[in-house]
N, C-alpha and C. Protein backbone atom coordinates (compact mmCIF):
# COMPACT_ATOMS: atom_id res chain seq x y z
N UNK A 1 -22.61 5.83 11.38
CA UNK A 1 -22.76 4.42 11.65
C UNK A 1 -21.57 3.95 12.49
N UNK A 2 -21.68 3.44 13.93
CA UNK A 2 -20.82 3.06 14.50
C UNK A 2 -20.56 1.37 13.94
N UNK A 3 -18.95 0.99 13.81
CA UNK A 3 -18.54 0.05 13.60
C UNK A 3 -16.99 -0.33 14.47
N UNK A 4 -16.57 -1.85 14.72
CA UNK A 4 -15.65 -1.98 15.35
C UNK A 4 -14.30 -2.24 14.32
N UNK A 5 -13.25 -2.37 14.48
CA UNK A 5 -12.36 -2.19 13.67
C UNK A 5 -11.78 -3.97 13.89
N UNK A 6 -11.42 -4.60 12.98
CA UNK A 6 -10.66 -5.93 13.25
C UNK A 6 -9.52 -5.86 12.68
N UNK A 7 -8.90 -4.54 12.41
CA UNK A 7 -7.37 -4.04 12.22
C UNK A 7 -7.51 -3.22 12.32
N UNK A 8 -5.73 -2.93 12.26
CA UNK A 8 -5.05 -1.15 12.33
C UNK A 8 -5.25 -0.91 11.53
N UNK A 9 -5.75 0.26 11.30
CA UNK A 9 -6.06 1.12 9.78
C UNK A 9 -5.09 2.47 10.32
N UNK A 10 -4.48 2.51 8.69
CA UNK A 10 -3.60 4.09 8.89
C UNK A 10 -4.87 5.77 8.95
N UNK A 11 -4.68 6.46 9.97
CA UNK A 11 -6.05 7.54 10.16
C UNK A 11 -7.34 7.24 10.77
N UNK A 12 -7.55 5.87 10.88
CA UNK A 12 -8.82 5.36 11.09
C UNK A 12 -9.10 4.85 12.59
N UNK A 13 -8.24 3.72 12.82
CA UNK A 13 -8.01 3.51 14.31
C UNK A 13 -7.47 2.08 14.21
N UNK A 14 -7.25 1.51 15.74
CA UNK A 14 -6.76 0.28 15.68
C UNK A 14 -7.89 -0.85 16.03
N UNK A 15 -7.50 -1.59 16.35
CA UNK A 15 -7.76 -2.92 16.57
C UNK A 15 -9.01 -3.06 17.81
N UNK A 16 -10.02 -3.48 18.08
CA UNK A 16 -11.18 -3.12 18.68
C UNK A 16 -12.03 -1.59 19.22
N UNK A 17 -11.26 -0.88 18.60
CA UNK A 17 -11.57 0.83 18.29
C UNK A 17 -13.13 0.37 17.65
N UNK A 18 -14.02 1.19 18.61
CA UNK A 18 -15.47 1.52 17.91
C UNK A 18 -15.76 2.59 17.61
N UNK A 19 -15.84 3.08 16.42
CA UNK A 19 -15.50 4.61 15.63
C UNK A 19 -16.98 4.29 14.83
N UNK A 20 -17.42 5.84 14.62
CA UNK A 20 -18.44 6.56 14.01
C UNK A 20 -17.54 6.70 12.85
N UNK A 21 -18.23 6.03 11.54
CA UNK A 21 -17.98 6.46 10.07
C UNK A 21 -19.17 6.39 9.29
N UNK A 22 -18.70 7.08 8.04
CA UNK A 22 -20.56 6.99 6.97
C UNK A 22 -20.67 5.93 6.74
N UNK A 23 -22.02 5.65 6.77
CA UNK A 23 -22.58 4.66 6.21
C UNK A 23 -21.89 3.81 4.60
N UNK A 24 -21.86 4.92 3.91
CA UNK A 24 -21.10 3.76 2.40
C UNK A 24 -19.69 3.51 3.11
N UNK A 25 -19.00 3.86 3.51
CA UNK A 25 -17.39 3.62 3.91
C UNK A 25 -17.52 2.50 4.88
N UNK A 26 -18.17 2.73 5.82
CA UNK A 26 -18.61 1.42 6.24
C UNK A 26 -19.00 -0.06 5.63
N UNK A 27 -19.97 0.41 4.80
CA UNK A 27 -20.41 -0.92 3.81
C UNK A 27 -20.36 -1.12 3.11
N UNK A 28 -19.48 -0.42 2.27
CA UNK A 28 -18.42 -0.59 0.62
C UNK A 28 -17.12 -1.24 1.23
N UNK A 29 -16.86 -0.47 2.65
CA UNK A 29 -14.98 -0.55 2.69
C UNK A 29 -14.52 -1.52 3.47
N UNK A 30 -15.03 -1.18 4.85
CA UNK A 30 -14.48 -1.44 6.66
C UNK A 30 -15.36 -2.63 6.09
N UNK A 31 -16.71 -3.30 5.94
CA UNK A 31 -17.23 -4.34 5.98
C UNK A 31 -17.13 -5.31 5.08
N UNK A 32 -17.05 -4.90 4.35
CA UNK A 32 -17.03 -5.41 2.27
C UNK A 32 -15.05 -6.19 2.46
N UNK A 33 -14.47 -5.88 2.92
CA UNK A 33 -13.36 -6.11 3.23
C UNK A 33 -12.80 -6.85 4.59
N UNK A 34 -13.77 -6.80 5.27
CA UNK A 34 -13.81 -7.71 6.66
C UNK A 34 -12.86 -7.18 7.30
N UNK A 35 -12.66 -5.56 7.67
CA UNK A 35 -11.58 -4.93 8.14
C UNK A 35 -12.74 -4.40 9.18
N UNK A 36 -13.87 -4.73 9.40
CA UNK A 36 -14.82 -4.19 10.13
C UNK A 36 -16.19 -4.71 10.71
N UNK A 37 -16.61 -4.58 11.94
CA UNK A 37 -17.89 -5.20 12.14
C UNK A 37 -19.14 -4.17 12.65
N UNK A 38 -20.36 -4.40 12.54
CA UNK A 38 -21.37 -3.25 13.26
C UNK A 38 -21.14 -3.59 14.16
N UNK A 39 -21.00 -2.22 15.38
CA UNK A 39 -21.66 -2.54 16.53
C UNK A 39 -22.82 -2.86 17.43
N UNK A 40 -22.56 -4.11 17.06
CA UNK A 40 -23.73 -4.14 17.60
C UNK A 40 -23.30 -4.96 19.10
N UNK A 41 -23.75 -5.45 20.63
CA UNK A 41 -23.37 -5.83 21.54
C UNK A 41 -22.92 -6.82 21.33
N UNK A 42 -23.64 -8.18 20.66
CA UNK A 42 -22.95 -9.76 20.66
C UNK A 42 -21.99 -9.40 19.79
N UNK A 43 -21.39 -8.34 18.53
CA UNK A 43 -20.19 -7.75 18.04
C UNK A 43 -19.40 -7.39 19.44
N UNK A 44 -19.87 -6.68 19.68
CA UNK A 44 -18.75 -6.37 20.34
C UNK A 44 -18.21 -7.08 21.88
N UNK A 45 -19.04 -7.73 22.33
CA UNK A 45 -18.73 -8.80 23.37
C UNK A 45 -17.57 -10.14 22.39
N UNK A 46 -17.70 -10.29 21.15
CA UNK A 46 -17.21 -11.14 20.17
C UNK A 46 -16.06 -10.74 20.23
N UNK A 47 -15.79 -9.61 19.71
CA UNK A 47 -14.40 -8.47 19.55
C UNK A 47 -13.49 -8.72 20.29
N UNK A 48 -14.22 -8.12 22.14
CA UNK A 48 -13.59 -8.53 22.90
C UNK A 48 -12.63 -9.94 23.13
N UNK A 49 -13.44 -10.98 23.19
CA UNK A 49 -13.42 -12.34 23.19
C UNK A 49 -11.92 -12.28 21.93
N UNK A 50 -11.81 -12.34 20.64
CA UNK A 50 -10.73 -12.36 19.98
C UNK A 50 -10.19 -11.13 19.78
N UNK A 51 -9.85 -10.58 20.83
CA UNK A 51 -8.71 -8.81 20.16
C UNK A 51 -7.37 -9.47 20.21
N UNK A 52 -7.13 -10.66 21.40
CA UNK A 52 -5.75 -10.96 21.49
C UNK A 52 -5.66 -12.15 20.14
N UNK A 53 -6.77 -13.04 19.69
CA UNK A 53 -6.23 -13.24 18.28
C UNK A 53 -5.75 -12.14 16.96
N UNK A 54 -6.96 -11.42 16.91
CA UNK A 54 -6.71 -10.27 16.08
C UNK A 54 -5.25 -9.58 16.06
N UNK A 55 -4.66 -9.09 17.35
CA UNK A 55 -3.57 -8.66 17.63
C UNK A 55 -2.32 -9.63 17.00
N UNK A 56 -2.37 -10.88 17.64
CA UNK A 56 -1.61 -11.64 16.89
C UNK A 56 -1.12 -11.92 15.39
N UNK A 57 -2.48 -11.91 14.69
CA UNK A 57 -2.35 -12.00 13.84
C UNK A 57 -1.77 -10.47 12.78
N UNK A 58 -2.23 -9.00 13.77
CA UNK A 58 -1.84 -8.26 13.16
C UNK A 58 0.23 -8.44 13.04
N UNK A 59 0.39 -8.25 14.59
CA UNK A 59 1.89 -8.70 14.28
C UNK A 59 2.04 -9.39 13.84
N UNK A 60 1.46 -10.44 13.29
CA UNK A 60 2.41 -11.66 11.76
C UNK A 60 2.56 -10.80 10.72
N UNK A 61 1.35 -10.19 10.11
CA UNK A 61 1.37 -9.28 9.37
C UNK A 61 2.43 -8.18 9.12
N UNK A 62 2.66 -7.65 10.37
CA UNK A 62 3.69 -6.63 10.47
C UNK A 62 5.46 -6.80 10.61
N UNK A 63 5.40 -7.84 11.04
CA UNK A 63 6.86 -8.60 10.88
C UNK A 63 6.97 -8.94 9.36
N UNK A 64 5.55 -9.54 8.93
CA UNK A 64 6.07 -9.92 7.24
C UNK A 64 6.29 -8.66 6.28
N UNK A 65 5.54 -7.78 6.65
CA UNK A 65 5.92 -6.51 6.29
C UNK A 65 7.51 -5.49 6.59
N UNK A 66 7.71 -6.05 7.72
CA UNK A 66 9.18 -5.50 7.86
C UNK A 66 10.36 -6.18 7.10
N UNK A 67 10.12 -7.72 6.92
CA UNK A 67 11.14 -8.44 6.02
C UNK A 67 11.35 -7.84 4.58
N UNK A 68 9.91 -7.56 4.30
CA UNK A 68 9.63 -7.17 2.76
C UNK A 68 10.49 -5.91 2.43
N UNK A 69 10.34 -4.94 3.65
CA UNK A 69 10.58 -3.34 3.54
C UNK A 69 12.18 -3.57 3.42
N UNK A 70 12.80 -4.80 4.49
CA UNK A 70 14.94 -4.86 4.80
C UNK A 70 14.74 -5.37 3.10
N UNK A 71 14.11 -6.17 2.79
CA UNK A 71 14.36 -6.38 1.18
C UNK A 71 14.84 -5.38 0.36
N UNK A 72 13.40 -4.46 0.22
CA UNK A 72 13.65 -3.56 -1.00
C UNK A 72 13.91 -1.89 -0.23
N UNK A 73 13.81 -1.67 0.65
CA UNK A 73 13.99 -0.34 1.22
C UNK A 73 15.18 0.09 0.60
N UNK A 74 15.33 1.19 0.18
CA UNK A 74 16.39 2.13 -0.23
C UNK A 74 17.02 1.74 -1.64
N UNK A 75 16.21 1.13 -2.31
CA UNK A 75 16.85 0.17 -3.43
C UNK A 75 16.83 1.06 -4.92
N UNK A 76 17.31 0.90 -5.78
CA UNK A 76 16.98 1.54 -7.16
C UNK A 76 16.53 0.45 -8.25
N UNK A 77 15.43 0.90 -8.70
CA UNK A 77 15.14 0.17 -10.07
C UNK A 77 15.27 1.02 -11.57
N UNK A 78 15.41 0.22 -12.24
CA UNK A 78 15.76 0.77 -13.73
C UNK A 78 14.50 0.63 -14.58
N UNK A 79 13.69 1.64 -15.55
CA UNK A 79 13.03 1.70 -16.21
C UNK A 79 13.56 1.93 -17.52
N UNK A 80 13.22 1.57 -18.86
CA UNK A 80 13.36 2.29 -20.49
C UNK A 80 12.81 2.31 -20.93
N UNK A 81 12.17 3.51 -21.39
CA UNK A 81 11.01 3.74 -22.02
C UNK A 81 11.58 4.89 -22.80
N UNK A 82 10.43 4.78 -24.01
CA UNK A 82 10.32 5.89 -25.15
C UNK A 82 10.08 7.76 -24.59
N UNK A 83 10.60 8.10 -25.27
CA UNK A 83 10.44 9.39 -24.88
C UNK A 83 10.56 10.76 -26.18
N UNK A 84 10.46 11.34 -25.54
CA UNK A 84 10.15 12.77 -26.89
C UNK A 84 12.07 13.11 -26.46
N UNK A 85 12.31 14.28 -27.75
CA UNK A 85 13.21 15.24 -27.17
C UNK A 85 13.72 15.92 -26.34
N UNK A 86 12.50 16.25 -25.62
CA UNK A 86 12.73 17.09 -24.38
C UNK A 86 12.90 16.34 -22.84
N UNK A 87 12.93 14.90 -23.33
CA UNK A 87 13.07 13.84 -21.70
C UNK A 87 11.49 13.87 -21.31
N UNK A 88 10.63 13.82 -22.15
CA UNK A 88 9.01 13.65 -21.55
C UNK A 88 8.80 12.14 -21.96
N UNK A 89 8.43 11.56 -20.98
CA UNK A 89 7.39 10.18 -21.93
C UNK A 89 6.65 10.12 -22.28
N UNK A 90 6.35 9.16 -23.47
CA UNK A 90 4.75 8.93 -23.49
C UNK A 90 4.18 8.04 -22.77
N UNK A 91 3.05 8.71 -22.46
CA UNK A 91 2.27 8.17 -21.26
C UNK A 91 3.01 8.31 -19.75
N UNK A 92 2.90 7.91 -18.59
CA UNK A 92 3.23 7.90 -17.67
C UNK A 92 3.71 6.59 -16.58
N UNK A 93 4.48 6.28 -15.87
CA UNK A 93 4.42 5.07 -15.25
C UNK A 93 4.01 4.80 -13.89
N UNK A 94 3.14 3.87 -14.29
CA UNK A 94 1.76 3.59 -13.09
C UNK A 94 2.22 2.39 -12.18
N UNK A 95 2.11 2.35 -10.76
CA UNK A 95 1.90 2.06 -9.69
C UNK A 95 1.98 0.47 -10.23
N UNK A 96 1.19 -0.14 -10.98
CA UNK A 96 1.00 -1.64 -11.75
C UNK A 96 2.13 -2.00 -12.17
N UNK A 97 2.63 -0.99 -12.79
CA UNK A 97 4.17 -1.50 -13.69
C UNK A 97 5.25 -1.20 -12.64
N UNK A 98 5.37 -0.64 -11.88
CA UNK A 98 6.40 -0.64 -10.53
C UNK A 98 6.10 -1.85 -9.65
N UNK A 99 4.74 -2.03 -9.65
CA UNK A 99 4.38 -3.54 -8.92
C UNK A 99 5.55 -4.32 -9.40
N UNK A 100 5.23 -4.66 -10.78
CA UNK A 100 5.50 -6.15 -11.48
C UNK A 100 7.15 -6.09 -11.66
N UNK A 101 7.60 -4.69 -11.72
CA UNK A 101 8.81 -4.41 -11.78
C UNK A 101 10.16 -5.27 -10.43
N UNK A 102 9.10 -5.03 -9.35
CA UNK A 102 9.56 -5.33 -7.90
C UNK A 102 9.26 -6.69 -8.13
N UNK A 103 8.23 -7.22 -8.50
CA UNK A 103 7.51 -8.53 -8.62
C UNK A 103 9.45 -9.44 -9.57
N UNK A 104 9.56 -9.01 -10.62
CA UNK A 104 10.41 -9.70 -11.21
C UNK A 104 11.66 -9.41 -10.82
N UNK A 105 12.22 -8.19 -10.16
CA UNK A 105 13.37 -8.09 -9.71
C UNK A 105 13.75 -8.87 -8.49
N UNK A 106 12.94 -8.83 -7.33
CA UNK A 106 12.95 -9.30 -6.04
C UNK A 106 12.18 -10.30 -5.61
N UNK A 107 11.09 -10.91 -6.87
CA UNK A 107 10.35 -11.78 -6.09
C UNK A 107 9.76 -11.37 -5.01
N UNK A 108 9.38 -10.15 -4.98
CA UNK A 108 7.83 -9.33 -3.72
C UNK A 108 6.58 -9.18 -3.86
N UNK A 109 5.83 -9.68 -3.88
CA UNK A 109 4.51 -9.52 -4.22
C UNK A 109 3.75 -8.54 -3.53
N UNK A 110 4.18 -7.22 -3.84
CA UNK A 110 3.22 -5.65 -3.76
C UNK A 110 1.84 -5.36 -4.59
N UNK A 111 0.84 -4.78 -3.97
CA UNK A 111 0.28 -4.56 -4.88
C UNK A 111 0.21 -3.71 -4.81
N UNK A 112 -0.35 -3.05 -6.36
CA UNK A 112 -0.46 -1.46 -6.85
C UNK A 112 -1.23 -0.34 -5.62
N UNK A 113 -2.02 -0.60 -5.23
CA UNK A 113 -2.43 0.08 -4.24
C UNK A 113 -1.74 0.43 -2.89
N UNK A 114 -0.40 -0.37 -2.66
CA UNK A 114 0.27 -0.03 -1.60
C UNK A 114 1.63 1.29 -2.07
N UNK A 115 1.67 0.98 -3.32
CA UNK A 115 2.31 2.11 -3.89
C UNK A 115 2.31 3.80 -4.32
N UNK A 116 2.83 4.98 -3.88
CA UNK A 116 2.55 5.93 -3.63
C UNK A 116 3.89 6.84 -4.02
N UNK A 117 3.51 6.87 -5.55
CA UNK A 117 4.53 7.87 -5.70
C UNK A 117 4.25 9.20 -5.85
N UNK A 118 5.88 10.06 -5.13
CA UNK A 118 5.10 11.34 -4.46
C UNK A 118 5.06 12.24 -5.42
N UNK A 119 5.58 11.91 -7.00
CA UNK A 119 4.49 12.86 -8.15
C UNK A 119 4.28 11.89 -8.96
N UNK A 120 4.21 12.10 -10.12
CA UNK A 120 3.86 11.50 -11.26
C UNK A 120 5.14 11.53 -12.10
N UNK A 121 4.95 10.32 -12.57
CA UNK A 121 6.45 9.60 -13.26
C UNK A 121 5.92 10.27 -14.76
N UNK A 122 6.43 11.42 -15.35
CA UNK A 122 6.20 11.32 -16.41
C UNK A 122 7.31 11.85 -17.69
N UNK A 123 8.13 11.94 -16.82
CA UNK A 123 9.89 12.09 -17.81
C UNK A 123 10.54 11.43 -17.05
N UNK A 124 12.02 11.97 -17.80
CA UNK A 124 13.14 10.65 -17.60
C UNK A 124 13.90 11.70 -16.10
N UNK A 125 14.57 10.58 -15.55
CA UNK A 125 15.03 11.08 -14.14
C UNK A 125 15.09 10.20 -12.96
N UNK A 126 15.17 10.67 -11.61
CA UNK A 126 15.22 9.36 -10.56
C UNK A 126 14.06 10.54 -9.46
N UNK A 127 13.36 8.99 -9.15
CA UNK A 127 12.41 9.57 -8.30
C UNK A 127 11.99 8.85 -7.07
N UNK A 128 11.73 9.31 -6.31
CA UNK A 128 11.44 8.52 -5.04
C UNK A 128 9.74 7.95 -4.77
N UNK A 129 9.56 6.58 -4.43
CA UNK A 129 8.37 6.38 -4.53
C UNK A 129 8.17 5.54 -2.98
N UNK A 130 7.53 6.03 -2.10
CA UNK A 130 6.97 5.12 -0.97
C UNK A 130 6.09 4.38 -1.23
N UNK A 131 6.56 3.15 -0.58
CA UNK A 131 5.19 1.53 -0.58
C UNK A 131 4.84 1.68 0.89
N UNK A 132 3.61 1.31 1.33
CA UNK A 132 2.89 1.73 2.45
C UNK A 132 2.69 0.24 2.69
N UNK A 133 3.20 -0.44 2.94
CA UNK A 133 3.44 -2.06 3.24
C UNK A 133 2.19 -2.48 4.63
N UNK A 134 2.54 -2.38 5.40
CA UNK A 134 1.58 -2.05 6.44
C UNK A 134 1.14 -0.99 7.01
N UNK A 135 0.13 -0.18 8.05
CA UNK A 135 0.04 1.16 8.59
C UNK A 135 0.95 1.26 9.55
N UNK A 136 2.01 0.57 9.73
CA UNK A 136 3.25 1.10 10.71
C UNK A 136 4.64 0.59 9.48
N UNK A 137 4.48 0.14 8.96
CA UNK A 137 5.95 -0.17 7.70
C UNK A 137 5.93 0.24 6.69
N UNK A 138 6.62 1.42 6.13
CA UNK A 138 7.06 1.60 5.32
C UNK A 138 8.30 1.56 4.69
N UNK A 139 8.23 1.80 2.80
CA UNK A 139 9.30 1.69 2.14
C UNK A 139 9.93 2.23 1.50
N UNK A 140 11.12 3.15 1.11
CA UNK A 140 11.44 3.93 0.11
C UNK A 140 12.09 3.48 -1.12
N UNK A 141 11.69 3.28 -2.55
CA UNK A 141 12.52 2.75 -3.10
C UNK A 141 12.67 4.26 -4.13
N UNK A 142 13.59 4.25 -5.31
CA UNK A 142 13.66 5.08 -5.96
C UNK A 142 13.72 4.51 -7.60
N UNK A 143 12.87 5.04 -8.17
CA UNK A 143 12.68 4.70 -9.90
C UNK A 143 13.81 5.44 -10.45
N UNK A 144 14.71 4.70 -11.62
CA UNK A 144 15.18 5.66 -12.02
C UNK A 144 14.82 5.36 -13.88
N UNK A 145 14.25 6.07 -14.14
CA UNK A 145 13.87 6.24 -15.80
C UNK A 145 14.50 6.72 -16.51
N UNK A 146 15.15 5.91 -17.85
CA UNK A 146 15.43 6.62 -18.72
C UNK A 146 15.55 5.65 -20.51
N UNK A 147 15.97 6.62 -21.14
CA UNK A 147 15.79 6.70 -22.18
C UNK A 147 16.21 5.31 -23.27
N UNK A 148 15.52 4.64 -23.81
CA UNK A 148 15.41 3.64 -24.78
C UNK A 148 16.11 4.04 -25.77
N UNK A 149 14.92 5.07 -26.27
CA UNK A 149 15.38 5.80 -27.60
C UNK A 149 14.53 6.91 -27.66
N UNK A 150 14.82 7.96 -28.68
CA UNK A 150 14.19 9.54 -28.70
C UNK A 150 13.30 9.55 -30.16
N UNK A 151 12.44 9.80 -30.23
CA UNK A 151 11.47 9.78 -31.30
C UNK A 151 11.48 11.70 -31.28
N UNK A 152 11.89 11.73 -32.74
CA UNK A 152 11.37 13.43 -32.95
C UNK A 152 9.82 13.75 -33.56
């Protein structure tokens, strides 16, 4: 299913790019999300007509994304949580609770889905987690977890 793009997508393409994708990704994702239109001609004569709004508006986007990143880029946060003997936690810490973490430390409003940590938080230690802020800004911050108290 050919469709036009009304943003940069990271892998996908940019900004009046008319790309062949499946049908559900198309009309679950790119459309369902208004990140996308069919091609169809009065689409894409339309497209044309606003790419230099579209564009604009992507750079607002991407400047607000770079303020966010000089914010928290390179930063450390503190976690305490329960843990076994051996430095394991229970349970693991999810993408939601690093949100809200940033949310109350810095006043940033991330959401869980822009967050990408590169394993799984599931003992105590310091770890590095990239936020994918926009498809050209990114962020590195680093979790560092540790221990509340030790349950045998």
């Amino acid at each position: 299913m050919k469709v036009i793009l009304l943003e940069n997508l990271k892998k996908v393409g940019s900004i009046g790019d008319i790309i062949d994708v499946k049908r559900g990704f198309a009309r679950n994702f790119l459309i369902a999300n208004k990140k996308a239109l069919y091609a169809s001609k009065e689409n894409v004569t339309k497209v044309e007509k606003i790419k230099s709004e579209l564009s604009k508006k992507d750079n607002e986007k991407k400047q607000e994304a770079k303020k966010i990143s000089e914010k928290i880029n390179k930063k450390e946060y503190k976690i305490e949580r329960l843990c076994t003997e051996n430095n394991e936690l229970y349970g693991s810490i999810k993408p939601t609770e690093i949100s809200k973490l940033i949310k109350e430390k810095d006043d940033q409003e991330i959401k869980p889905s822009m967050i990408q940590p590169l394993k799984d938080i599931k003992s105590i230690g310091k770890f590095k987690v990239k936020i994918s802020l926009h498809p050209e800004v990114d962020a590195d911050i680093v979790v560092n977890v540790s221990s509340s108290e030790t349950i045998q």
